[in-house]
Every structure is written in C-alpha cells, then in structure tokens.
Protein backbone atom coordinates (compact mmCIF):
# COMPACT_ATOMS: atom_id res chain seq x y z
CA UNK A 1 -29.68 -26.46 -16.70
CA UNK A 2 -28.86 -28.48 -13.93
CA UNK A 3 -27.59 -26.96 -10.44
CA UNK A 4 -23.85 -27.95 -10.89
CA UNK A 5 -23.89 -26.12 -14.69
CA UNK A 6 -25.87 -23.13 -13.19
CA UNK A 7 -22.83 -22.84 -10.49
CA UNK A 8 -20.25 -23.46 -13.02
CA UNK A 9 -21.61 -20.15 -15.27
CA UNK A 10 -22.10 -17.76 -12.21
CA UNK A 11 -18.60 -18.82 -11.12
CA UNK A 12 -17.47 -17.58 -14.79
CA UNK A 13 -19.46 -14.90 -15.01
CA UNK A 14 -17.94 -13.72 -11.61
CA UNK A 15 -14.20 -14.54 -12.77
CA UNK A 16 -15.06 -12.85 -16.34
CA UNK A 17 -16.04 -9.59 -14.31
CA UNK A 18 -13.14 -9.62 -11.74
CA UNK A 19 -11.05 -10.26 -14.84
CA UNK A 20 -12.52 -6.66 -16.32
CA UNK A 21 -12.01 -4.39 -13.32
CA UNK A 22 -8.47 -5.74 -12.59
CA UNK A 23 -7.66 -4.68 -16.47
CA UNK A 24 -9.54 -1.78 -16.18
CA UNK A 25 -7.18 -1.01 -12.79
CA UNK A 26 -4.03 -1.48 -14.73
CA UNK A 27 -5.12 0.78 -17.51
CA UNK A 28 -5.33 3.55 -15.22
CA UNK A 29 -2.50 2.73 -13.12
CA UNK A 30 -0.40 2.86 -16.08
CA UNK A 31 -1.58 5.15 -17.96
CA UNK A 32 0.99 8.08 -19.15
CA UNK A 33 -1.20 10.75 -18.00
CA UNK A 34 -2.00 9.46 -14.75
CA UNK A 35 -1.92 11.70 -12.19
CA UNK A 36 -1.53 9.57 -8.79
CA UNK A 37 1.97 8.12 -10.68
CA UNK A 38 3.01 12.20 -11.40
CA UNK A 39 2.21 13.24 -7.83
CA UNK A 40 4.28 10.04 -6.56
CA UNK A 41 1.16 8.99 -4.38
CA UNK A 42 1.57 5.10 -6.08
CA UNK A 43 4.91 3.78 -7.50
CA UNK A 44 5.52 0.79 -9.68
CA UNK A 45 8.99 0.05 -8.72
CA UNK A 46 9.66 -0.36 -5.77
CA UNK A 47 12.95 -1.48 -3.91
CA UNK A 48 14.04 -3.90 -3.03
CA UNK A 49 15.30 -4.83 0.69
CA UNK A 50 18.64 -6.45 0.75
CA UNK A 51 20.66 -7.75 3.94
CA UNK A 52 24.29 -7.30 3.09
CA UNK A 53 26.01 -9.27 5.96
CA UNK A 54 29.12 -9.91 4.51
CA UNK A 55 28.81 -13.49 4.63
CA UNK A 56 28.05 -14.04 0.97
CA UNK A 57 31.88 -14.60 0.02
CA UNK A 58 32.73 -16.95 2.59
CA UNK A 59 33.06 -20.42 1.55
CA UNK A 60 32.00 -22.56 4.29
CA UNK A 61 32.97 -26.11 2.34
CA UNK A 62 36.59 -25.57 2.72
CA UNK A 63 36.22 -24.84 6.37
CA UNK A 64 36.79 -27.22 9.78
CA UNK A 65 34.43 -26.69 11.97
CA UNK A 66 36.79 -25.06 14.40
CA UNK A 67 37.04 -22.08 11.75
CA UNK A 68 32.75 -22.35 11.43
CA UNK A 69 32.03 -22.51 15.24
CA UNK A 70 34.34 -19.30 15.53
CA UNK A 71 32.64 -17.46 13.11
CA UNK A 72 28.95 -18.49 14.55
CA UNK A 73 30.34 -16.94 17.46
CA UNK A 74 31.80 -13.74 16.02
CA UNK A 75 28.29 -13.37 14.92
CA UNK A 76 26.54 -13.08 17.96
CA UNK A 77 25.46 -16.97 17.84
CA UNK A 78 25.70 -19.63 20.75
C-alpha cells in the first residue's frame, strides 16, 4: 500500500470508530430506562429563547421615514 492509501484507511478506520461511540451515546441517552433522563440531570428538549419585541406586526413598507425615524427613536436608537 502506498502512503496516501495507508492514510486514507486509518482516516476510515478512525471515522468508522467515532461513528460507533456516537451511536453507542445515543442509545443510552435515549434509552427508556435511562436514569440521567428520569432524574432530569440531561434533557432532550430544550427551549427555546425567543425575543418578543413587539415589532413583528409592524409593517415598515407602508411607512415614510418620518413615521420609521420616530419609532427608531421610541426604541432607544439614535
């Protein structure tokens, strides 16, 4: 085997074994009787941040930029 084939099989044999433990992590995170899950040491579903700003139903196309400037500054902006 040449050097560039030799690399090219260590480099699989290394993604082949990764591949194992990170199934082999997932099968005991998820399994039903696992006990880190009951104890609610790991969760799964997390949520999600949200930043509710009240901005999302303004409609800024319709707008002169009067009416925009006035509301950048209503928000704290320059």
């Amino acid at each position: 085997m040449t050097e560039e084939n030799t690399i090219n099989q260590e480099m699989l044999e290394i993604v082949k074994a990764l591949t194992a433990k990170v199934e082999a992590i997932e099968k005991t995170l998820f399994a039903k009787d696992n006990l880190l899950m009951k104890a609610g040491l790991v969760v799964a579903n997390t949520p999600v941040p949200i930043m509710d700003n009240n901005t999302a139903n303004i409609n800024v196309d319709n707008m002169d930029w009067s009416d925009i400037h006035k509301m950048v500054e209503k928000a704290g902006g320059q």
